[in-house]
PDB file of N, CA and C in Angstrom:
ATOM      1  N   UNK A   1      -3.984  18.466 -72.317  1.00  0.00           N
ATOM      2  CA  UNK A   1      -3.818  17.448 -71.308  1.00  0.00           C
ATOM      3  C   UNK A   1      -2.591  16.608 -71.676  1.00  0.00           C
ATOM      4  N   UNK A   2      -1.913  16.683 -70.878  1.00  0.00           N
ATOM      5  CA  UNK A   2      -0.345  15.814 -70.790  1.00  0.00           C
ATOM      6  C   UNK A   2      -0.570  14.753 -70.519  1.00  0.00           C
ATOM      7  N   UNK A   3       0.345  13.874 -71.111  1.00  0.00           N
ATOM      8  CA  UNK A   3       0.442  12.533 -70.674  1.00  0.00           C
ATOM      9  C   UNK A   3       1.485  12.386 -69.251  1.00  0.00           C
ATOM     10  N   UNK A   4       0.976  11.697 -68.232  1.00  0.00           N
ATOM     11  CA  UNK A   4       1.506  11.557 -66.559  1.00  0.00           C
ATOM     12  C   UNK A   4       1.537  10.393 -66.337  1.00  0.00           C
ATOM     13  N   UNK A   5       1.489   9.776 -67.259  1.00  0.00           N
ATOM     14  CA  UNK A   5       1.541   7.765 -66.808  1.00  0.00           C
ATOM     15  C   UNK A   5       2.371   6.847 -67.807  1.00  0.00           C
ATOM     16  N   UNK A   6       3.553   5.986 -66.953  1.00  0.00           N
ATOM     17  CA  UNK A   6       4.058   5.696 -68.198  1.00  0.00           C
ATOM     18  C   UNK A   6       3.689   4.606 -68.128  1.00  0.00           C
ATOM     19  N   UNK A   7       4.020   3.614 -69.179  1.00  0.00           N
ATOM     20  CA  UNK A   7       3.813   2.432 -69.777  1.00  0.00           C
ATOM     21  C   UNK A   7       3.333   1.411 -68.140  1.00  0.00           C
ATOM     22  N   UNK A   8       4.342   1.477 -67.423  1.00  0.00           N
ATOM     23  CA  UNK A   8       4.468   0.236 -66.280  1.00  0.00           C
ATOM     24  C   UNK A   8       3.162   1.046 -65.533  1.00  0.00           C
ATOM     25  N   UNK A   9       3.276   1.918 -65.459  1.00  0.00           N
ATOM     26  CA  UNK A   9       1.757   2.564 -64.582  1.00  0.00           C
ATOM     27  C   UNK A   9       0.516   2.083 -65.282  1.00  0.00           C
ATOM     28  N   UNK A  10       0.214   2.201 -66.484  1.00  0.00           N
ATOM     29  CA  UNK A  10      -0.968   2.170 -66.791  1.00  0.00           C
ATOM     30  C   UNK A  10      -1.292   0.550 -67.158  1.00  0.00           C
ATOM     31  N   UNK A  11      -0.411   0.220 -66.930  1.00  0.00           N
ATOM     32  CA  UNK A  11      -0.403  -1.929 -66.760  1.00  0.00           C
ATOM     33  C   UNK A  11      -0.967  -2.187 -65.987  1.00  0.00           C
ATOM     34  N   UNK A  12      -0.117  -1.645 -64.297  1.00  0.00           N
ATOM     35  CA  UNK A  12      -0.433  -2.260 -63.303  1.00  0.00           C
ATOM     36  C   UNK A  12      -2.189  -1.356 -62.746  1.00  0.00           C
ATOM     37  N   UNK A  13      -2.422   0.055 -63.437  1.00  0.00           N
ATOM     38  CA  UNK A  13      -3.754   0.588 -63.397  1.00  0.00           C
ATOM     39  C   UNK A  13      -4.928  -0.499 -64.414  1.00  0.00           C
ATOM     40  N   UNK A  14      -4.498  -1.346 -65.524  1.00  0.00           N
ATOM     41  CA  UNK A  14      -5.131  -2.184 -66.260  1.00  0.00           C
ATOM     42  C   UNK A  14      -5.068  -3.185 -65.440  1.00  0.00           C
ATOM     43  N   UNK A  15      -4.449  -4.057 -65.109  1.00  0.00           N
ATOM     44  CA  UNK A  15      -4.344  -5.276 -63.890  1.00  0.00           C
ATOM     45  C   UNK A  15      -5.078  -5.269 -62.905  1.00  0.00           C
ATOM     46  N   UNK A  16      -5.134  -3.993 -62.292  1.00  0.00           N
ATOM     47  CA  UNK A  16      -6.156  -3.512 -61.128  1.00  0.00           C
ATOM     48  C   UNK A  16      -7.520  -3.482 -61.358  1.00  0.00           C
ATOM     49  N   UNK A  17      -7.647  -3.208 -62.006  1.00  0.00           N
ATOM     50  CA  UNK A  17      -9.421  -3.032 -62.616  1.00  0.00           C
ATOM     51  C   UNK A  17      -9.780  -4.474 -63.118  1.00  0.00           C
ATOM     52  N   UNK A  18      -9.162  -5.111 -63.735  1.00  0.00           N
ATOM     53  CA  UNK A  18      -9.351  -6.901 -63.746  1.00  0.00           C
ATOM     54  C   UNK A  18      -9.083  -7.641 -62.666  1.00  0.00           C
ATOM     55  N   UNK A  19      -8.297  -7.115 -61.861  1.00  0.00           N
ATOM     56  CA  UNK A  19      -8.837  -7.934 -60.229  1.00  0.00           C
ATOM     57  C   UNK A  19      -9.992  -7.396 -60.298  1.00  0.00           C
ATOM     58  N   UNK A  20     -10.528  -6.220 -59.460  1.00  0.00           N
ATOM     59  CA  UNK A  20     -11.854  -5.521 -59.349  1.00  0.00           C
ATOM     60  C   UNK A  20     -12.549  -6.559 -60.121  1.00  0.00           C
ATOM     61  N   UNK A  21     -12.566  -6.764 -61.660  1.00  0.00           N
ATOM     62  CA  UNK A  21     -13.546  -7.253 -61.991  1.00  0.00           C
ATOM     63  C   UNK A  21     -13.679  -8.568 -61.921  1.00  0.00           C
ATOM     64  N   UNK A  22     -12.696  -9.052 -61.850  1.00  0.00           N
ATOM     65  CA  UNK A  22     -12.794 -10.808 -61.368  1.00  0.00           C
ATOM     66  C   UNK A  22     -13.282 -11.003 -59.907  1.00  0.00           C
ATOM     67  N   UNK A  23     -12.664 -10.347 -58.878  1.00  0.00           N
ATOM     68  CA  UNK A  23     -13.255 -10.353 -57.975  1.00  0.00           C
ATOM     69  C   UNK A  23     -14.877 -10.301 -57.700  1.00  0.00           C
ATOM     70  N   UNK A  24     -15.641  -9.458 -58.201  1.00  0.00           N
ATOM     71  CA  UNK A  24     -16.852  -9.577 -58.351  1.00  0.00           C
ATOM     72  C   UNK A  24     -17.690 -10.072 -59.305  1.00  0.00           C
ATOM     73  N   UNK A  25     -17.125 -10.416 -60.324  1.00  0.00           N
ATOM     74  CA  UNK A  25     -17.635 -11.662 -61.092  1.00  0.00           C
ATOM     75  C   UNK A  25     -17.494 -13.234 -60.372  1.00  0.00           C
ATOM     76  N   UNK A  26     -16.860 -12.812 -59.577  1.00  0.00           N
ATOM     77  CA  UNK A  26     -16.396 -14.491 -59.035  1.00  0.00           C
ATOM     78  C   UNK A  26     -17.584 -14.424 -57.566  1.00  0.00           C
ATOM     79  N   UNK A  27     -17.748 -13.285 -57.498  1.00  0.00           N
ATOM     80  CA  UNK A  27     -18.447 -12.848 -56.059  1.00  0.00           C
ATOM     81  C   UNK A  27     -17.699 -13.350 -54.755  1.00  0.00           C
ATOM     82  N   UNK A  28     -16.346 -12.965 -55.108  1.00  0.00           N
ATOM     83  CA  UNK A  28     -15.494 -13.220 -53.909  1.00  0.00           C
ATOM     84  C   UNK A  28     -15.732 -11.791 -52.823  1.00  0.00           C
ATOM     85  N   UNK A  29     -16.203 -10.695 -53.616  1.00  0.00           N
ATOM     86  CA  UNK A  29     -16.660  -9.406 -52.734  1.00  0.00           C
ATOM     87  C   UNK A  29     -17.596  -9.450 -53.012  1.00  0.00           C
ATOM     88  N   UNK A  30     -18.584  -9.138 -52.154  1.00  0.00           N
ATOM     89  CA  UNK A  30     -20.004  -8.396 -52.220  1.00  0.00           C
ATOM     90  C   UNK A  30     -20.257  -7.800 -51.498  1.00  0.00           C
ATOM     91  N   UNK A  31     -21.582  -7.184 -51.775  1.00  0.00           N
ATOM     92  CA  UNK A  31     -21.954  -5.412 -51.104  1.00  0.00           C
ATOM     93  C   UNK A  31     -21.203  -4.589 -51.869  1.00  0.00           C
ATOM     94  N   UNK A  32     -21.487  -3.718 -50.856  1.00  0.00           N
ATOM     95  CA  UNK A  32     -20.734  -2.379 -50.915  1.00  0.00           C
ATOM     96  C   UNK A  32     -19.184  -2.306 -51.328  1.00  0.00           C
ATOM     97  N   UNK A  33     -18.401  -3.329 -50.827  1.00  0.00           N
ATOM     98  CA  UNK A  33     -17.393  -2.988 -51.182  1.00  0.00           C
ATOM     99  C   UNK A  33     -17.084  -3.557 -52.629  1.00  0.00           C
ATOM    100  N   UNK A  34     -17.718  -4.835 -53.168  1.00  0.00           N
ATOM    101  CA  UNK A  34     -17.668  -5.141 -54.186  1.00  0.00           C
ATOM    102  C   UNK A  34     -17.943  -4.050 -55.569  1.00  0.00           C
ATOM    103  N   UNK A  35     -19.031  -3.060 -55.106  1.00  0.00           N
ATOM    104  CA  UNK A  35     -19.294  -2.244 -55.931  1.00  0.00           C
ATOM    105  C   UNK A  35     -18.013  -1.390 -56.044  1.00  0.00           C
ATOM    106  N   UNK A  36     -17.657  -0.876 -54.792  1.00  0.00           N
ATOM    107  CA  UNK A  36     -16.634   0.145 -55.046  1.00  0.00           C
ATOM    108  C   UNK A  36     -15.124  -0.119 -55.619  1.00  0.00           C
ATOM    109  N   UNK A  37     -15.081  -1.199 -55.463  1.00  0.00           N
ATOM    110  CA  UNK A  37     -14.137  -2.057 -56.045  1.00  0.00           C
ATOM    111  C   UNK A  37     -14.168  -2.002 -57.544  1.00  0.00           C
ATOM    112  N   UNK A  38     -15.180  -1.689 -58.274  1.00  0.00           N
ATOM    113  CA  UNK A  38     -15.643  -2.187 -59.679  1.00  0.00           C
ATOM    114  C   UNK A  38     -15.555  -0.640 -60.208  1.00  0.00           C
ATOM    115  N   UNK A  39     -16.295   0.465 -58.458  1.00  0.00           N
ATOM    116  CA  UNK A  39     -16.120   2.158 -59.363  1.00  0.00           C
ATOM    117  C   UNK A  39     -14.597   2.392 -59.669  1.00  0.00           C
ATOM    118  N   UNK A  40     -13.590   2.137 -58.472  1.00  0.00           N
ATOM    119  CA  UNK A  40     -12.378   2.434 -58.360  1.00  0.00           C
ATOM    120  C   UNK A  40     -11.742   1.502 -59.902  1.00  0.00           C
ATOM    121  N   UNK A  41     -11.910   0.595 -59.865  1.00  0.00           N
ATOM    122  CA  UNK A  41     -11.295  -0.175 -61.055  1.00  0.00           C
ATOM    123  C   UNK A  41     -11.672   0.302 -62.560  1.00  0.00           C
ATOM    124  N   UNK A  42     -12.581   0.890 -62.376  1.00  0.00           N
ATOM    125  CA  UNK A  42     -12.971   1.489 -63.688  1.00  0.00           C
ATOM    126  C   UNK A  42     -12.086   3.066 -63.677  1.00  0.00           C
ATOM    127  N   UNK A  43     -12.110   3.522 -62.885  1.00  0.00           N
ATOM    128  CA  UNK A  43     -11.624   4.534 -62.534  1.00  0.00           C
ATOM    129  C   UNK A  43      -9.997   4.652 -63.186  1.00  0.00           C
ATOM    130  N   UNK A  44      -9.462   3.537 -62.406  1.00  0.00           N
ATOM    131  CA  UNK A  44      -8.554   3.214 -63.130  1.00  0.00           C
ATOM    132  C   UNK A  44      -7.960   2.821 -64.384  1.00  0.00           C
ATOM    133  N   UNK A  45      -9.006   2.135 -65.189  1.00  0.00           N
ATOM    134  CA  UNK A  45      -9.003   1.669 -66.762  1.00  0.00           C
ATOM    135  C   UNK A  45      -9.510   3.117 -66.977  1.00  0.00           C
ATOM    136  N   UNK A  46      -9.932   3.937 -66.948  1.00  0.00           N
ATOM    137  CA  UNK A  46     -10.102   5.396 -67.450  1.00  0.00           C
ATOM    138  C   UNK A  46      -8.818   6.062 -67.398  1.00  0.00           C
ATOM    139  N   UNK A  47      -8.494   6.101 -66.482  1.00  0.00           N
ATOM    140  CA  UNK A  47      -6.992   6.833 -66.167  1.00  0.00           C
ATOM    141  C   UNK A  47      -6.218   6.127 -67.149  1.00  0.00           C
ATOM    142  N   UNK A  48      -6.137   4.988 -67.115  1.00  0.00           N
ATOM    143  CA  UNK A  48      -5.001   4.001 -67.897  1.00  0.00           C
ATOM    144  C   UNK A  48      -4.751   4.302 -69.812  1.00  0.00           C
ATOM    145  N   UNK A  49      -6.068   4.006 -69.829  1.00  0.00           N
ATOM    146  CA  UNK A  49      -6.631   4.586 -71.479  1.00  0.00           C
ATOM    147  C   UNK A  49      -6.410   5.720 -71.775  1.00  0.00           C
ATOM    148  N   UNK A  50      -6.240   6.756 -70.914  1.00  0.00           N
ATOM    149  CA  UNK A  50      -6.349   8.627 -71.313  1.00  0.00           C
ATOM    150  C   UNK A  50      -4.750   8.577 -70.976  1.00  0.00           C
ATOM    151  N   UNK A  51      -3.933   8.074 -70.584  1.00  0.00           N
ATOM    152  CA  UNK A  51      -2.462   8.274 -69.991  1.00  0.00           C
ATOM    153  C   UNK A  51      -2.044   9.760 -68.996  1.00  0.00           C
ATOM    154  N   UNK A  52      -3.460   9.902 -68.233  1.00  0.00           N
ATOM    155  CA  UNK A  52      -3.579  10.494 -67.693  1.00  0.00           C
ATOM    156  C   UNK A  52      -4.231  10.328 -66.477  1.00  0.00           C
ATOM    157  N   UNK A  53      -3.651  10.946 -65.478  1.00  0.00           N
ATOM    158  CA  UNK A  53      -3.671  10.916 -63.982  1.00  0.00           C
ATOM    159  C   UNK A  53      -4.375  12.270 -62.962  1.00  0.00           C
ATOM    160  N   UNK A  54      -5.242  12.982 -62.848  1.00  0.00           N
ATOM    161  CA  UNK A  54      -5.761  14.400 -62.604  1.00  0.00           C
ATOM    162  C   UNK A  54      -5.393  14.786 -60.914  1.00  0.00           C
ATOM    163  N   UNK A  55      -5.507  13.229 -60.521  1.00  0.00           N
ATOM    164  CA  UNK A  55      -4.843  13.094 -59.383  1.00  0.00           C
ATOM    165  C   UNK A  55      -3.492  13.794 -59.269  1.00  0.00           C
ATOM    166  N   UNK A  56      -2.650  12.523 -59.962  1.00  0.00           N
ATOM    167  CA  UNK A  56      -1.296  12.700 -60.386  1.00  0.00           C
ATOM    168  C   UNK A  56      -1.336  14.317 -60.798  1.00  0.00           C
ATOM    169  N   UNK A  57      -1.760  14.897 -61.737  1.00  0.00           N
ATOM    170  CA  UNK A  57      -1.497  16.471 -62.132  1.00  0.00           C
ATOM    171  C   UNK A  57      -1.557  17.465 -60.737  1.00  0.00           C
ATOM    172  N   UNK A  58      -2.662  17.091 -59.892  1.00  0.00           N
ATOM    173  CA  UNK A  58      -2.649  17.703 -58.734  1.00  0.00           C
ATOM    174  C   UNK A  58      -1.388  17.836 -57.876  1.00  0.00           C
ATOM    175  N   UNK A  59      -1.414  17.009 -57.800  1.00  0.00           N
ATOM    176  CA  UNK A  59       0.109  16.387 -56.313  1.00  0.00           C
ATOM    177  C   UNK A  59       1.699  17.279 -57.360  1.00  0.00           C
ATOM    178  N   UNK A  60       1.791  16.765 -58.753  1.00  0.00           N
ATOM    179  CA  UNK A  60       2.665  16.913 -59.202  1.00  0.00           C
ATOM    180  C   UNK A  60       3.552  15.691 -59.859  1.00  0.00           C
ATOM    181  N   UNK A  61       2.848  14.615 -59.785  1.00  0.00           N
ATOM    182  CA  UNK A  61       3.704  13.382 -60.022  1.00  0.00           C
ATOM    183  C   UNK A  61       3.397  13.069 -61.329  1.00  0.00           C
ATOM    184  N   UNK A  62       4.911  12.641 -62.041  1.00  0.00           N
ATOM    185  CA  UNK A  62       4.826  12.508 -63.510  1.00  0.00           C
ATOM    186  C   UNK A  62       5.756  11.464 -63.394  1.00  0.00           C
ATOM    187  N   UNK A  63       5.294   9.599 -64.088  1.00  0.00           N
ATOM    188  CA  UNK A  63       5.460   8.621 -64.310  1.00  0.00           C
ATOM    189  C   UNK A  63       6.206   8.652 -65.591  1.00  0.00           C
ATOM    190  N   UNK A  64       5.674   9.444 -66.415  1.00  0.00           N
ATOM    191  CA  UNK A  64       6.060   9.168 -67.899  1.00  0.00           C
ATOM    192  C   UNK A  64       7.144   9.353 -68.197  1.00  0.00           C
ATOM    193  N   UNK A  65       7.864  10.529 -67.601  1.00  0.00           N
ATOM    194  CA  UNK A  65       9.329  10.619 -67.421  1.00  0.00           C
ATOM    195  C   UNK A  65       9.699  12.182 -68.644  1.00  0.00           C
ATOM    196  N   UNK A  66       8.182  11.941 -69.029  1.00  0.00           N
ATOM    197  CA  UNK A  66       8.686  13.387 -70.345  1.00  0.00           C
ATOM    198  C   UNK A  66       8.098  14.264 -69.511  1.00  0.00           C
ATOM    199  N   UNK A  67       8.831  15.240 -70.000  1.00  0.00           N
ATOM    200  CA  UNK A  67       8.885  16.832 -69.983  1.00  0.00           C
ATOM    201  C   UNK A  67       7.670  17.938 -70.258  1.00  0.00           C
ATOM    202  N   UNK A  68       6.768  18.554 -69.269  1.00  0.00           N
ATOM    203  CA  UNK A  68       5.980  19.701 -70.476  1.00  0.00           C
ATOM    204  C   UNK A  68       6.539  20.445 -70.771  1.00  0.00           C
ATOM    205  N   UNK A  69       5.908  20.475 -72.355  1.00  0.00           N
ATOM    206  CA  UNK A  69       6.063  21.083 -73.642  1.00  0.00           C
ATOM    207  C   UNK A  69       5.600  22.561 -73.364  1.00  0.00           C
ATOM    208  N   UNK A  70       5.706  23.083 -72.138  1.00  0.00           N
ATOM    209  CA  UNK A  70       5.332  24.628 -71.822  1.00  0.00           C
ATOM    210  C   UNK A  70       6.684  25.406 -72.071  1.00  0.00           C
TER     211      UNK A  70
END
């Protein structure tokens, strides 16, 4: 598994998931969307932490700017 996310990506994927979670700690969302807000944001701090994107591998998009090593 390659790394597909560079530095400024996996910030603004860390930033995102702390809205998500402020947002519903603050209970500025609730319901449903508050939850999904919290799956997607985690989603994102997963992606962010692994420097990896499966999405991103799909489509073809590489942030990181390096090269595979194939």
């Amino acid at each position: 598994m390659n790394n597909n996310l560079s530095n400024i990506d996996r910030i603004i994927r860390f930033l995102l998931f702390v809205v998500a979670i402020v947002l519903f700690a603050t209970d500025i969302l609730r319901g449903w969307l508050a939850y999904t807000a919290v799956i997607v944001g985690t989603v994102f701090l997963l992606t962010s932490l692994m420097s990896f994107c499966p999405v991103y591998k799909v489509l073809g998009i590489r942030t990181s700017g390096k090269a595979n090593s194939k």
